[in-house]
C-alpha atoms as a PDB file:
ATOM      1  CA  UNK A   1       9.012  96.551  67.066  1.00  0.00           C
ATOM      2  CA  UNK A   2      12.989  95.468  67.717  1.00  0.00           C
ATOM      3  CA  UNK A   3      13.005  91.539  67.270  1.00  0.00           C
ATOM      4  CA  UNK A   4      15.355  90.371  70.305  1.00  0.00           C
ATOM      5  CA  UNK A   5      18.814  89.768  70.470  1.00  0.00           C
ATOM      6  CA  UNK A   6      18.858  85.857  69.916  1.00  0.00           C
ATOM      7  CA  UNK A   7      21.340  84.700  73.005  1.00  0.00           C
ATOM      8  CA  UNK A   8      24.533  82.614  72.363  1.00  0.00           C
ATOM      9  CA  UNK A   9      25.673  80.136  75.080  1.00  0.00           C
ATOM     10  CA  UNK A  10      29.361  79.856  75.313  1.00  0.00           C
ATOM     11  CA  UNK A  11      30.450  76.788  76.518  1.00  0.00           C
ATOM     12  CA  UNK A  12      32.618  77.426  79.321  1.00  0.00           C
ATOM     13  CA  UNK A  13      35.532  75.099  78.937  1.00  0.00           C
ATOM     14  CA  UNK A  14      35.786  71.934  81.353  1.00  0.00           C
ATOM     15  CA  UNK A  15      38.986  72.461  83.022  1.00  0.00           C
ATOM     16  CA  UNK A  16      38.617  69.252  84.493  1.00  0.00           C
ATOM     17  CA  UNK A  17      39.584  67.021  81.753  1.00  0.00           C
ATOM     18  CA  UNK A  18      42.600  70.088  80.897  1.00  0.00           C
ATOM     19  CA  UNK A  19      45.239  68.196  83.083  1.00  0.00           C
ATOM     20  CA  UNK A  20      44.364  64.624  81.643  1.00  0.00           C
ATOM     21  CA  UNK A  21      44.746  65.702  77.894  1.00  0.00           C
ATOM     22  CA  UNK A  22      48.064  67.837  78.832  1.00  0.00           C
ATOM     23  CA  UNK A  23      49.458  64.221  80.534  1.00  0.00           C
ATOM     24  CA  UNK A  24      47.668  62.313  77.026  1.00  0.00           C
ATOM     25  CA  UNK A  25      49.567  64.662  74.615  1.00  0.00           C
ATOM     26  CA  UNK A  26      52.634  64.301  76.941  1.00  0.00           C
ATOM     27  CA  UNK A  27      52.812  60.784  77.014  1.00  0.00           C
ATOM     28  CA  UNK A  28      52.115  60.661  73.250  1.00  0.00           C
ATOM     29  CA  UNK A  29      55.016  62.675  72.567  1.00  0.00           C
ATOM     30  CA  UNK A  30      57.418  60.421  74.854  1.00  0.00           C
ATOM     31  CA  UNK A  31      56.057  57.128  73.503  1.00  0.00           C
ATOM     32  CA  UNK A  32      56.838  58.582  69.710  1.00  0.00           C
ATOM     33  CA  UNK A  33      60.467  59.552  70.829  1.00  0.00           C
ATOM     34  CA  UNK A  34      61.198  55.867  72.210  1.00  0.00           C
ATOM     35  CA  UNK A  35      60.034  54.845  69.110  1.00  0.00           C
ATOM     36  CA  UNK A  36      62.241  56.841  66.971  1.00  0.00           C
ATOM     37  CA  UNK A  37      64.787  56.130  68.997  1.00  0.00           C
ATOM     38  CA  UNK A  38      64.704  52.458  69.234  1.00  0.00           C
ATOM     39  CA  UNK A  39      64.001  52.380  65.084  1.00  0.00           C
ATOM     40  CA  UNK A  40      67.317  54.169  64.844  1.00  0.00           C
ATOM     41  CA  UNK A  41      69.340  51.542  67.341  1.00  0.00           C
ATOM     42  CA  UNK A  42      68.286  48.696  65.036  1.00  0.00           C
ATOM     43  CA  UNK A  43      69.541  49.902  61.790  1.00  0.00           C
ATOM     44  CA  UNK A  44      73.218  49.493  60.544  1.00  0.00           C
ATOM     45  CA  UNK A  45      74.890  52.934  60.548  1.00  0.00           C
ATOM     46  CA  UNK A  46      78.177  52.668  58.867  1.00  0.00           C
ATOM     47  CA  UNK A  47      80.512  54.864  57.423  1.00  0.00           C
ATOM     48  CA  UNK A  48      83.045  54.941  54.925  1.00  0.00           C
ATOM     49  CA  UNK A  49      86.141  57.464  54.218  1.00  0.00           C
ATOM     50  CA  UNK A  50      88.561  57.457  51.661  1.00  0.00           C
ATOM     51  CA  UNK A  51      91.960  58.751  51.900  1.00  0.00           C
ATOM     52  CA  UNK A  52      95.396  59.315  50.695  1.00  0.00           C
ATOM     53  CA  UNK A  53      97.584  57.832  53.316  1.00  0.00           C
ATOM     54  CA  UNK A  54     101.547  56.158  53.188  1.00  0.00           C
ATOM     55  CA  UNK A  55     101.165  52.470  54.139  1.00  0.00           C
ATOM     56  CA  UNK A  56     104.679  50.400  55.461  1.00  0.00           C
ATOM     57  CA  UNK A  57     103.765  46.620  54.537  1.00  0.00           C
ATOM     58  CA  UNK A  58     106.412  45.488  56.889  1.00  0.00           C
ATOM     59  CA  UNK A  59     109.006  47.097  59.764  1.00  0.00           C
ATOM     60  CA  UNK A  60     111.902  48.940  58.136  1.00  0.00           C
ATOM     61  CA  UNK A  61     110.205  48.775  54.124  1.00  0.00           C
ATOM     62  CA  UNK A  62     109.553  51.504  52.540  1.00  0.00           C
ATOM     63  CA  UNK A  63     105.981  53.301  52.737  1.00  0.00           C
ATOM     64  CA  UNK A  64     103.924  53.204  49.681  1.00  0.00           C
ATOM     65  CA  UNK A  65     101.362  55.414  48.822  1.00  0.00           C
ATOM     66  CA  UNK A  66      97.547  54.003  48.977  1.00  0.00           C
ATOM     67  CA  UNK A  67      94.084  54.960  48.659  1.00  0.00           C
ATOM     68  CA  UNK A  68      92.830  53.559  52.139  1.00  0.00           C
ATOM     69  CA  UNK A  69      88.797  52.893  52.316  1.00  0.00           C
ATOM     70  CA  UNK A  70      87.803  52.665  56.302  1.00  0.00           C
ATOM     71  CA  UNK A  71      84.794  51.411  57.073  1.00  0.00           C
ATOM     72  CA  UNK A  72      83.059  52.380  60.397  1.00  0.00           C
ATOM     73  CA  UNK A  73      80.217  50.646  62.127  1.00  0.00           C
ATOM     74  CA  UNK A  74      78.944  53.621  64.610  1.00  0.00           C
ATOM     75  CA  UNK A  75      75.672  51.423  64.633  1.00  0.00           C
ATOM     76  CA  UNK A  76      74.282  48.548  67.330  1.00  0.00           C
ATOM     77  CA  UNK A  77      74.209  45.816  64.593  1.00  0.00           C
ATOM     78  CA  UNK A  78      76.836  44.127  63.003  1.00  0.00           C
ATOM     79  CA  UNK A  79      77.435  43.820  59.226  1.00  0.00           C
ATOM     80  CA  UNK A  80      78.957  41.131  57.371  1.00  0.00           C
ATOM     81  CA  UNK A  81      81.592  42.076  54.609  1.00  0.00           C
ATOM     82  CA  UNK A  82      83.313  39.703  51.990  1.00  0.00           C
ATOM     83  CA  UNK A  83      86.640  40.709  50.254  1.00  0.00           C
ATOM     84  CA  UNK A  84      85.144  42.236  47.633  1.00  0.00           C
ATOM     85  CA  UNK A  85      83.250  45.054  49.676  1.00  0.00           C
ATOM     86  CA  UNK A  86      85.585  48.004  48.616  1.00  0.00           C
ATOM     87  CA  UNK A  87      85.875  49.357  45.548  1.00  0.00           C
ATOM     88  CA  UNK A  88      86.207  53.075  43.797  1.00  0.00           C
ATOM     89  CA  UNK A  89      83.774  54.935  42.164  1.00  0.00           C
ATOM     90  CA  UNK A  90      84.972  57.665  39.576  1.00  0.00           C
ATOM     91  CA  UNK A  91      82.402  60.289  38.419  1.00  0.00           C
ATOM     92  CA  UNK A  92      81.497  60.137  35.522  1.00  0.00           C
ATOM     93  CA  UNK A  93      82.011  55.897  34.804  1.00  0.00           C
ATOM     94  CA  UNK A  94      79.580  53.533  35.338  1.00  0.00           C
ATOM     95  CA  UNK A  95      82.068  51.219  36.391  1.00  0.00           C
ATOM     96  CA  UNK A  96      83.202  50.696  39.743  1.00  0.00           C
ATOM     97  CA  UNK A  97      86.787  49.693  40.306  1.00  0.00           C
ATOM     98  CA  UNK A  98      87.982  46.530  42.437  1.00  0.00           C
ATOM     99  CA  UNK A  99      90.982  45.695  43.726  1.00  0.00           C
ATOM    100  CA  UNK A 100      91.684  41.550  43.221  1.00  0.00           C
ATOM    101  CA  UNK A 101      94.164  41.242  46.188  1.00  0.00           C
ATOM    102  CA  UNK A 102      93.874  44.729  48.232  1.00  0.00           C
ATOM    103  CA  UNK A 103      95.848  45.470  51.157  1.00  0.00           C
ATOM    104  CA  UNK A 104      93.813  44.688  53.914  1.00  0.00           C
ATOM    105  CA  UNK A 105      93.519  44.062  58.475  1.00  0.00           C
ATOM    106  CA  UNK A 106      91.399  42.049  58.161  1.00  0.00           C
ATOM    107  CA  UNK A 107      92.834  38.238  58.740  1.00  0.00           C
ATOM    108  CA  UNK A 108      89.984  36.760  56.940  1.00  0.00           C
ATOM    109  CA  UNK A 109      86.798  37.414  54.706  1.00  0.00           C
ATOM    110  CA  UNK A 110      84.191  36.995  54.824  1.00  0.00           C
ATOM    111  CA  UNK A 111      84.321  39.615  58.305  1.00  0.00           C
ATOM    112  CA  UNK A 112      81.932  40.522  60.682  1.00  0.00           C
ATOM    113  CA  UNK A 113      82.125  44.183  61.658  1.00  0.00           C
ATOM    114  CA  UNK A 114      80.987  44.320  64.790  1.00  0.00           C
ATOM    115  CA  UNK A 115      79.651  47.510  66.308  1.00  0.00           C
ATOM    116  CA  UNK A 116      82.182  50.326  67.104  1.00  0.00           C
ATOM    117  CA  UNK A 117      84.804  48.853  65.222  1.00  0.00           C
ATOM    118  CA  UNK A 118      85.999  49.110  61.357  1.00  0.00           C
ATOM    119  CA  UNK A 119      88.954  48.282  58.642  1.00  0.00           C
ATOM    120  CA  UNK A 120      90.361  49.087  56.236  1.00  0.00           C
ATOM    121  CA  UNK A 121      91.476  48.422  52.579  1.00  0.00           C
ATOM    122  CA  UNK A 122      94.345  49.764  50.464  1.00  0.00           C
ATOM    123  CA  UNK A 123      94.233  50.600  46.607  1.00  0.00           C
ATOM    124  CA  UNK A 124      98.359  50.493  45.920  1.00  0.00           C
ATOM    125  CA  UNK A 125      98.182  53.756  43.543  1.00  0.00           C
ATOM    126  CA  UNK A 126     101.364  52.778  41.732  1.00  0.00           C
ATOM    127  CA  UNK A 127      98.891  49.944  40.390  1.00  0.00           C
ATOM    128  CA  UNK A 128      95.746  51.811  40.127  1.00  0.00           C
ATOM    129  CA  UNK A 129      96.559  54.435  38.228  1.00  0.00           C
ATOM    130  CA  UNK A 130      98.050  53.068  35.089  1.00  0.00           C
ATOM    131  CA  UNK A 131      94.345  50.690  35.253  1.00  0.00           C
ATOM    132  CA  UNK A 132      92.440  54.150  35.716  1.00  0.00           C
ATOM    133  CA  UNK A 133      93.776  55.426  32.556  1.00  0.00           C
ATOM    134  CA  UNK A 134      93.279  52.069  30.902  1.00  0.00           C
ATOM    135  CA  UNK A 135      89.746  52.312  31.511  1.00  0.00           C
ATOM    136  CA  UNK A 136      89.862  56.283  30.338  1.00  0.00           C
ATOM    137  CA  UNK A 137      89.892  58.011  33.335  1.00  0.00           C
ATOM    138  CA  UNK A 138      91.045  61.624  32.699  1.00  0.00           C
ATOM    139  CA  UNK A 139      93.287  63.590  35.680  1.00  0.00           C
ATOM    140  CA  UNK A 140      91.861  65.230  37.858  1.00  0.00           C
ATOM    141  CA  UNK A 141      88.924  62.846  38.557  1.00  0.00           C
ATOM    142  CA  UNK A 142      86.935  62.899  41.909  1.00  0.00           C
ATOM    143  CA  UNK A 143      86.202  59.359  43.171  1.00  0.00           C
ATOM    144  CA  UNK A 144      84.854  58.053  46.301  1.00  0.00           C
ATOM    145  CA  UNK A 145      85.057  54.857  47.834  1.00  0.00           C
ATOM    146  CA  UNK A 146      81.949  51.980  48.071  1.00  0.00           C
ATOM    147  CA  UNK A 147      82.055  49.555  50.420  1.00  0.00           C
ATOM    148  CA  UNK A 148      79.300  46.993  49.871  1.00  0.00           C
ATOM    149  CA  UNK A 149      77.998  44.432  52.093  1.00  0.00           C
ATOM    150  CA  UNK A 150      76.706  41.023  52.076  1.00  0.00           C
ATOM    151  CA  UNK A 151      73.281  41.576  51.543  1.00  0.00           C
ATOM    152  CA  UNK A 152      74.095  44.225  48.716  1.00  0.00           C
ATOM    153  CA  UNK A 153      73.797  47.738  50.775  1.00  0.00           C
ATOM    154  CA  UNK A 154      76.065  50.265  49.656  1.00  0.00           C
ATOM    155  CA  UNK A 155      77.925  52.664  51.425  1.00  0.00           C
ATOM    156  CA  UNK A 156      79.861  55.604  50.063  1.00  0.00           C
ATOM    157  CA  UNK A 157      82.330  57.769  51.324  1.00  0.00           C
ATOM    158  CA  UNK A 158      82.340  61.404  50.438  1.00  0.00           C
ATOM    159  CA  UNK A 159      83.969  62.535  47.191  1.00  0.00           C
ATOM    160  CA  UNK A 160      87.686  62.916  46.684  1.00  0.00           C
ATOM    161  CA  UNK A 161      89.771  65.171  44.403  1.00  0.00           C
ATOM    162  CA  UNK A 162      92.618  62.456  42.684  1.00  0.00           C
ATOM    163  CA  UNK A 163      94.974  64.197  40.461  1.00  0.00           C
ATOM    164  CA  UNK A 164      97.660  62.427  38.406  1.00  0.00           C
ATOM    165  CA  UNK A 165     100.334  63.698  40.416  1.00  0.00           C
ATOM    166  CA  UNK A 166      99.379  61.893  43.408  1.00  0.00           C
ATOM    167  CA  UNK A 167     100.767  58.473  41.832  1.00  0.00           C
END
């Protein structure tokens, strides 16, 4: 004799609670979004560029070639800078280099940067250069610039090729 088929119940889904966990997983979604999106507001975002750029000191003098460092704040926070904030960074060196009086607009340090403005400093290359080679930098070197802040964050701009006949 055939033993019988044992029968399986399949639950037959309740469709009733199918709108509720649609609006749950909705509204979970949403809630993590605001959340990213309000962590990312309350950071500093800022960004610096170096450059090669001609700078005139004064109407009518003659332009002088700089490295120019621009820092950016393209957060909602402002971030406090002191004079020393820029400096270069050449690959290979575990030095960074710092400019004691650098050409600067800003009218006084230290400088709030408030959000969705920047400045700028200058690195006179007529100055830096011969101290570059002092310290045994070798042409072509890539540097970057760093701009640090107050409470010791560092931001870098991307690298830049420098060769010696850029002085």
């Amino acid at each position: 004799m055939q033993e019988p088929v044992p029968v399986v119940e399949i639950p037959v889904p309740e469709w009733r609670w199918a709108i509720t966990t649609a609006i749950a997983i909705y509204a979970a979604v949403l809630a993590s979004y605001h959340a990213y999106i309000a962590w990312r507001d309350k950071r500093v975002n800022i960004r610096a560029t170096l450059f090669t750029s001609m700078v005139a000191v004064s109407p009518g003098s003659k332009p002088v070639p700089h490295l120019s460092l621009v820092v950016e704040n393209h957060g909602f926070l402002p971030a406090t800078f002191s004079q020393t904030c820029g400096s270069l960074v050449v690959q290979g060196q575990k030095n960074r280099f710092l400019s004691a009086k650098p050409l600067t607009d800003v009218p006084s340090w230290p400088h709030v940067i408030q959000p969705g403005t920047s400045f700028f400093v200058g690195f006179e290359k007529s100055k830096l250069f011969p101290e570059l080679q002092k310290a045994g930098v070798t042409f072509p070197a890539r540097v970057r610039g760093a701009a640090v802040d107050q409470i010791n964050r560092v931001y870098y701009s991307k690298w830049v090729n420098l060769s010696d006949k850029d002085a």
